[in-house]
C-alpha atoms as a PDB file:
ATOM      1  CA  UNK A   1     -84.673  14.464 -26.033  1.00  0.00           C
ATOM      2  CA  UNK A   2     -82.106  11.922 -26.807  1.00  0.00           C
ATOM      3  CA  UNK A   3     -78.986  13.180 -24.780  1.00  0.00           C
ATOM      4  CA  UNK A   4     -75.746  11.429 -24.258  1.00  0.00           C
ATOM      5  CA  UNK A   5     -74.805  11.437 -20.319  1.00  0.00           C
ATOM      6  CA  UNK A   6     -71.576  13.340 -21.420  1.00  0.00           C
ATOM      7  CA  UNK A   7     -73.264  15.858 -22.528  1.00  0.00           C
ATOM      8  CA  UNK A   8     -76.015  16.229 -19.409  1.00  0.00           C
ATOM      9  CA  UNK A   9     -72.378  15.624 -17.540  1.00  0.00           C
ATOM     10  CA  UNK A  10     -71.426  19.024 -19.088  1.00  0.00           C
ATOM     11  CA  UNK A  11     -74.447  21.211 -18.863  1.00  0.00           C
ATOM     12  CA  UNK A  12     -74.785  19.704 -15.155  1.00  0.00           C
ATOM     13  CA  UNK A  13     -71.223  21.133 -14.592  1.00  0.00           C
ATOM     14  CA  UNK A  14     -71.825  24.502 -16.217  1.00  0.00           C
ATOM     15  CA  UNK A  15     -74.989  24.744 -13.664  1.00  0.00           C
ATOM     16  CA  UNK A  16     -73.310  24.124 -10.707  1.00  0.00           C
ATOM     17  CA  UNK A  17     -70.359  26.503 -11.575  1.00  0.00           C
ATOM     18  CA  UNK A  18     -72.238  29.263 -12.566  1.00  0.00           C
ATOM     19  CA  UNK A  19     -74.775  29.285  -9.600  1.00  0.00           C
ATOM     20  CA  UNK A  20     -71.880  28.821  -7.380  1.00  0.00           C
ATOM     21  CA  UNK A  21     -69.235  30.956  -9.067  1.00  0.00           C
ATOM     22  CA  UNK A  22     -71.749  34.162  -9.226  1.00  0.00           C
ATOM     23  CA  UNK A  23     -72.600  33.855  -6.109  1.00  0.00           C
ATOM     24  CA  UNK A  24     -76.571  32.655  -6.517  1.00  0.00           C
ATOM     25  CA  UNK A  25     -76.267  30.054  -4.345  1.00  0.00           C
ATOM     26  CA  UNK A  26     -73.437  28.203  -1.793  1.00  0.00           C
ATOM     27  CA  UNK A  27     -73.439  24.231  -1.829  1.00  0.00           C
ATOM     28  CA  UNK A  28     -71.969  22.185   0.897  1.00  0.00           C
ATOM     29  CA  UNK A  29     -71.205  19.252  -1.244  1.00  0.00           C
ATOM     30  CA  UNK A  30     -70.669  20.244  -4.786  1.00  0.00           C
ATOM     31  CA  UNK A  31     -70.256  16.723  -6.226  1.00  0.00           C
ATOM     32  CA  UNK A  32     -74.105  15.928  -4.607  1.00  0.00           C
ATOM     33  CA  UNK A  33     -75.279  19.000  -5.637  1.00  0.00           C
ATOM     34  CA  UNK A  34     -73.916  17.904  -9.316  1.00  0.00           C
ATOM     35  CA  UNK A  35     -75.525  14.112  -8.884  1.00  0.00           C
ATOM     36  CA  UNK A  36     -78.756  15.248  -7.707  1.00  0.00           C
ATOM     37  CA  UNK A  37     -78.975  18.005 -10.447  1.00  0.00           C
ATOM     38  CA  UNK A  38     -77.986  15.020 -13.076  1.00  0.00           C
ATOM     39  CA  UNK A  39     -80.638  12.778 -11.824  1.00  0.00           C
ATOM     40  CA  UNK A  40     -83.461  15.681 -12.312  1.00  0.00           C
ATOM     41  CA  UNK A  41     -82.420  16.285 -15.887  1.00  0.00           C
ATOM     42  CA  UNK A  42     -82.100  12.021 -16.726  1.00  0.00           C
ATOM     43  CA  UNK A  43     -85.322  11.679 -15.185  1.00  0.00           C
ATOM     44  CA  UNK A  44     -86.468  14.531 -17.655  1.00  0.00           C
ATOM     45  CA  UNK A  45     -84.953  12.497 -20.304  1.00  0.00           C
ATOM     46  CA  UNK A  46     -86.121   9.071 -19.156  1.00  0.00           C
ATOM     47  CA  UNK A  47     -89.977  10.634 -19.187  1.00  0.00           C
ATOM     48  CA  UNK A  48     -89.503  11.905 -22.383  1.00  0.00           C
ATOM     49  CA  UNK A  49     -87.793   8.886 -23.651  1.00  0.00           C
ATOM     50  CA  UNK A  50     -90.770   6.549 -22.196  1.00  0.00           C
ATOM     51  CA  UNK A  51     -93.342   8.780 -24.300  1.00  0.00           C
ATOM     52  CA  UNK A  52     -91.576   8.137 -27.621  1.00  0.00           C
ATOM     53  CA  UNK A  53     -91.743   4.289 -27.241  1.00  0.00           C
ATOM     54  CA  UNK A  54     -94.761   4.208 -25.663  1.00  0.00           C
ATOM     55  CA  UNK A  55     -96.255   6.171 -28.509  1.00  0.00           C
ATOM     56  CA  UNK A  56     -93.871   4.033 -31.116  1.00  0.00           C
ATOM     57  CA  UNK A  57     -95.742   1.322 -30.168  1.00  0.00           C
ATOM     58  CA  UNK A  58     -98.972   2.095 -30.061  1.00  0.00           C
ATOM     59  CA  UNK A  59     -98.593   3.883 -33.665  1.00  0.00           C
ATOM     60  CA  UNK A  60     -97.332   0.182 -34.813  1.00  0.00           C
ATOM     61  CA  UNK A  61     -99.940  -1.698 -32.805  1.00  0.00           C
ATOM     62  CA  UNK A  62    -101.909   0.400 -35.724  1.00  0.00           C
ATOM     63  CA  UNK A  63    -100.446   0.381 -38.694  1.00  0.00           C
ATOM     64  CA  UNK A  64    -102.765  -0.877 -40.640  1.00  0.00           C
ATOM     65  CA  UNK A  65    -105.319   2.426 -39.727  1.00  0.00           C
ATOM     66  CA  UNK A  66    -102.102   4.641 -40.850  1.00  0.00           C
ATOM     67  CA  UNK A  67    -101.846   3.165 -43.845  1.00  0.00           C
ATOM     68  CA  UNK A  68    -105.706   3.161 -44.893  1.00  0.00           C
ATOM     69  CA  UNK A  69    -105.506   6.738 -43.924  1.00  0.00           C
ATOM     70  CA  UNK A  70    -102.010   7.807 -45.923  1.00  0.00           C
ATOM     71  CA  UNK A  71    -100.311   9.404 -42.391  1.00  0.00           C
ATOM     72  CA  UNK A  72     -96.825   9.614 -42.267  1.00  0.00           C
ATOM     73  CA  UNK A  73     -95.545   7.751 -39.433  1.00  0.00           C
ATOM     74  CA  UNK A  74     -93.691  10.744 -37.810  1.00  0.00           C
ATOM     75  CA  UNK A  75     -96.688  12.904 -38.085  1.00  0.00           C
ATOM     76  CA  UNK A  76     -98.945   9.638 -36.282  1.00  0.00           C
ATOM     77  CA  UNK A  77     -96.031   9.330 -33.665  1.00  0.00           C
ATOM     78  CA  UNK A  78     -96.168  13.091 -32.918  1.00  0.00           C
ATOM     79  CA  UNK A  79    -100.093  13.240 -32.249  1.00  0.00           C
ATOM     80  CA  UNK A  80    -100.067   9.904 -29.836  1.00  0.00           C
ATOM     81  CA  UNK A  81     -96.954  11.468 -28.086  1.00  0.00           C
ATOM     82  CA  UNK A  82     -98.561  14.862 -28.129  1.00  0.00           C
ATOM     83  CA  UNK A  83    -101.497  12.868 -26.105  1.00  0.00           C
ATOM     84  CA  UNK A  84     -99.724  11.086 -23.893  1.00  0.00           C
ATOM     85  CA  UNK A  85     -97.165  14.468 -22.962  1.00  0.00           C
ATOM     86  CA  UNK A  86    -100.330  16.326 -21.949  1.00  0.00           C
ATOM     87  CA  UNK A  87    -101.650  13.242 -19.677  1.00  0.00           C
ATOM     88  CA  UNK A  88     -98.433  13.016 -17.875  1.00  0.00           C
ATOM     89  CA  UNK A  89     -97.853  16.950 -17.379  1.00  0.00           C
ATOM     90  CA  UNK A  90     -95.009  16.615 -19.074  1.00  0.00           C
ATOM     91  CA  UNK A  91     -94.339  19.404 -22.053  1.00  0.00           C
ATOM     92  CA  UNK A  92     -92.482  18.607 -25.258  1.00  0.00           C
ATOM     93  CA  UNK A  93     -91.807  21.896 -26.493  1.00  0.00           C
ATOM     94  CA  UNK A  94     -87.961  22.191 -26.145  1.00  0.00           C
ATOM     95  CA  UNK A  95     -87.829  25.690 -24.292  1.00  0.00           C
ATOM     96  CA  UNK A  96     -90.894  24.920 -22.335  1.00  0.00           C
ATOM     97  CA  UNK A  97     -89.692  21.542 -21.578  1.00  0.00           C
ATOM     98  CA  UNK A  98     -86.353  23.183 -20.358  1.00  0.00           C
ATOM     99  CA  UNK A  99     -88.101  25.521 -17.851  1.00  0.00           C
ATOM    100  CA  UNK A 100     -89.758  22.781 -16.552  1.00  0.00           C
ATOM    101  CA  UNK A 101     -86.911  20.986 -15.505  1.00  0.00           C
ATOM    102  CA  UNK A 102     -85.261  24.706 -14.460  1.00  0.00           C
ATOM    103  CA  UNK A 103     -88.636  24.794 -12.195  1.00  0.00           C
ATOM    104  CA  UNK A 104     -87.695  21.429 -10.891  1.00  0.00           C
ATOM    105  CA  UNK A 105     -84.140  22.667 -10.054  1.00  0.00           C
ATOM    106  CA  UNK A 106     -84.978  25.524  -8.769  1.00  0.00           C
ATOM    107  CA  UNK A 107     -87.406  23.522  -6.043  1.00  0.00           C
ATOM    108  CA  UNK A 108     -84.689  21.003  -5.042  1.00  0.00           C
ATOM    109  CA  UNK A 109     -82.239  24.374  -4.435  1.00  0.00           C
ATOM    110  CA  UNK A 110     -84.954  25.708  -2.364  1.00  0.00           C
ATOM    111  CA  UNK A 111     -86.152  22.565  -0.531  1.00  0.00           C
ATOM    112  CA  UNK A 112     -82.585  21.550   0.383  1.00  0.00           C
ATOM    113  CA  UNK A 113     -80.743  22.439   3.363  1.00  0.00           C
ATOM    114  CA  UNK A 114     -77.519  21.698   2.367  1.00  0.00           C
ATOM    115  CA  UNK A 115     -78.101  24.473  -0.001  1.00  0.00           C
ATOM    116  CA  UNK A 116     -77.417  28.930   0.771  1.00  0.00           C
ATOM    117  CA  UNK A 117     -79.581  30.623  -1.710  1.00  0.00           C
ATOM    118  CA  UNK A 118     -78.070  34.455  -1.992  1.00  0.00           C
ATOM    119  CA  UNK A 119     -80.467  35.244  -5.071  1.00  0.00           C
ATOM    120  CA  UNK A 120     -84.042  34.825  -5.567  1.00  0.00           C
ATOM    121  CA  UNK A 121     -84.853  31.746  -6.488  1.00  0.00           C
ATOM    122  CA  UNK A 122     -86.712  33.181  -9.928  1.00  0.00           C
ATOM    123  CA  UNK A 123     -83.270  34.078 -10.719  1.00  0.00           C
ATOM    124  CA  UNK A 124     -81.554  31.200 -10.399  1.00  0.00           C
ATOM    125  CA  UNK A 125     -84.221  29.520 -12.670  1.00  0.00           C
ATOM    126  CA  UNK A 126     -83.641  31.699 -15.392  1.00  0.00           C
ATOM    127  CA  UNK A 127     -79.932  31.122 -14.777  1.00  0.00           C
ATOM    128  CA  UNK A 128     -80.287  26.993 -15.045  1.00  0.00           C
ATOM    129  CA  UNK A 129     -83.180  27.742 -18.008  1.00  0.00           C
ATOM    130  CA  UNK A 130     -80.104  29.824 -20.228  1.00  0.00           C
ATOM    131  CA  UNK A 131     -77.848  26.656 -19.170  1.00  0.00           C
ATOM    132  CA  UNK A 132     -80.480  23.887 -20.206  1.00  0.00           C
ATOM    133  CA  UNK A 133     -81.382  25.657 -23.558  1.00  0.00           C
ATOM    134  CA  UNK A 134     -77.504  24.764 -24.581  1.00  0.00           C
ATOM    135  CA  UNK A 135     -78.372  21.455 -23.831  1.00  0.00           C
ATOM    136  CA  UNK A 136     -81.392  21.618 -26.409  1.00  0.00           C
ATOM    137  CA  UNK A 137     -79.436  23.757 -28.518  1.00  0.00           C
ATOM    138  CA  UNK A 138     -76.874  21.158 -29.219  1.00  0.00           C
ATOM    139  CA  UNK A 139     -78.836  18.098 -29.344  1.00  0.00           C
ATOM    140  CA  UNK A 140     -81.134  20.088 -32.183  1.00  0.00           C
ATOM    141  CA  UNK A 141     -77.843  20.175 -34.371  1.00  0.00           C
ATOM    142  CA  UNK A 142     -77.294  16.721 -33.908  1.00  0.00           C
ATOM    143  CA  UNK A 143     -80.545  15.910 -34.639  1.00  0.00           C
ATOM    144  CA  UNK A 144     -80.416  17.236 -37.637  1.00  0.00           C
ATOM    145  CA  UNK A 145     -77.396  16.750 -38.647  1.00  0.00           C
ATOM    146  CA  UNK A 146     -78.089  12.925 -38.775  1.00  0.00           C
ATOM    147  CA  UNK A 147     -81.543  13.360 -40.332  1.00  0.00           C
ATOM    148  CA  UNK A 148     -79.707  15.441 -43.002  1.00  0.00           C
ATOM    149  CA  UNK A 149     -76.953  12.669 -43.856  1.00  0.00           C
ATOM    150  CA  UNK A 150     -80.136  10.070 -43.716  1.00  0.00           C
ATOM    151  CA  UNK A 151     -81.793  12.252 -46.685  1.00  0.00           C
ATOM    152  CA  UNK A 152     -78.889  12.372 -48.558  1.00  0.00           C
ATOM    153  CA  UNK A 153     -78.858   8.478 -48.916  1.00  0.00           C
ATOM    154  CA  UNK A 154     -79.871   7.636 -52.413  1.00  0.00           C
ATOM    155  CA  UNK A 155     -81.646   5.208 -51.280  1.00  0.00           C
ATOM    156  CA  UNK A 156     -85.354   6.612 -50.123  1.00  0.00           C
ATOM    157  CA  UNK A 157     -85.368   4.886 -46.002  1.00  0.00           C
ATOM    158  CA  UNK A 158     -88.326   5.610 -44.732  1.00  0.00           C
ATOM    159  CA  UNK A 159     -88.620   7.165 -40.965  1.00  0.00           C
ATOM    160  CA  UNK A 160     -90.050   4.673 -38.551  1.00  0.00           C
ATOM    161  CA  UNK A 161     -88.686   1.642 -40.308  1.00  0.00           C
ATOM    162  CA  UNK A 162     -86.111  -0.688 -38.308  1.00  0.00           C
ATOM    163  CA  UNK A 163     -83.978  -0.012 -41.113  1.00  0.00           C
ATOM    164  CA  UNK A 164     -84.079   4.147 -40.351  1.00  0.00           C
ATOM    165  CA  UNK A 165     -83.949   3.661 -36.735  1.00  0.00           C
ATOM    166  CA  UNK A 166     -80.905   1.352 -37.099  1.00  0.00           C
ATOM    167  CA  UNK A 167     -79.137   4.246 -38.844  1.00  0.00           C
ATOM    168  CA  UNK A 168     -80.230   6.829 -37.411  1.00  0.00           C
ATOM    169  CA  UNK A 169     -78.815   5.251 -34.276  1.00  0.00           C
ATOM    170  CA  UNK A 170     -75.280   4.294 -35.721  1.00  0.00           C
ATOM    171  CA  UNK A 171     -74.869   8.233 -37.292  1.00  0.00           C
ATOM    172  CA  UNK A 172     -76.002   9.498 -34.503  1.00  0.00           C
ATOM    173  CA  UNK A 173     -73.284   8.120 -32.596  1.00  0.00           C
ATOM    174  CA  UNK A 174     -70.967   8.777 -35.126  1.00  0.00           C
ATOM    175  CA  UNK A 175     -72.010  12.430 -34.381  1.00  0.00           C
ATOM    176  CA  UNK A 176     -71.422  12.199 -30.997  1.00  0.00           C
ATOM    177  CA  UNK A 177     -67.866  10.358 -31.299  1.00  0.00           C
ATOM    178  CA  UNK A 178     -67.140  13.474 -33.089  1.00  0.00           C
ATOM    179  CA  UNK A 179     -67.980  15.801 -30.738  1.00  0.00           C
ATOM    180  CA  UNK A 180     -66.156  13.728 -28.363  1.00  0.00           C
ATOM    181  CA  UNK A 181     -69.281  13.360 -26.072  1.00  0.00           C
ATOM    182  CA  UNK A 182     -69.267   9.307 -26.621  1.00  0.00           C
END
């Protein structure tokens, strides 16, 4: 996942009003509740985020074998990261990867004593899971959004080069500033 603070900022805001506003659970500090949920789901992202280089640069580190054997780079990215994911516990299925971090959630609600729970804590995980998969929903469109304006080039840039990352980075900003999330 590559999510702009604003928009964890948002989802993190939606959690905390809808578990408090319906009554699942009572918070005694809403603005700590909000922090620690944000530093559960940027953890989430910073694992994620630490795969994809990790396997970025051990797909460049070997190259040379990708190129002998005709694999795209994506494809070669995907199966180191796919490795690496399952190592660490960590899933990279969007949904699944979303009830993971719900699960996480859901422990810190139950762990912390600053916390009233008035539902059942499977609840409220189902609850924060419907909240997250906005998150994924909307970085998804993004996503493809930019990879659709990148195709549209007439100019064939190939995915993995500096020159496609550089872009990609610059529309996908451009996507955000129009969303007003940046």
């Amino acid at each position: 996942m590559k999510i702009p603070a604003r928009l964890v900022e948002r989802i993190v805001n939606n959690i905390e009003k809808e578990l408090t506003e319906k009554h699942y659970i009572e918070v005694e500090d809403p603005e700590k509740f909000k922090k620690d949920i944000f530093e559960i789901v940027n953890t989430a992202i910073q694992e994620e985020k630490e795969i994809e280089e990790e396997a970025e640069r051990l797909v460049e580190q070997h190259m040379h074998l990708i190129e002998t054997e005709d694999i795209r780079y994506r494809t070669a990215v995907m199966k180191v990261k796919e490795k690496l994911a399952e190592e660490r516990n960590i899933h990279l299925d969007p949904e699944e990867r979303m009830n993971q971090i719900a699960h996480r959630i859901k422990k810190y609600i139950e762990t912390d004593n600053s916390i009233e729970i008035f539902e059942h804590p499977n609840k409220i995980r189902r609850k924060v899971f419907e909240i997250l998969k906005q998150l994924v929903k909307e970085e998804k469109e993004i996503d493809r959004e930019v990879r659709q304006r990148i195709k549209s080039y007439s100019k064939k840039i190939l995915e993995g080069t500096p020159e496609w990352r550089i872009l990609y980075n610059r529309i996908y900003e451009d996507a955000l500033k129009r969303r007003g999330l940046l």
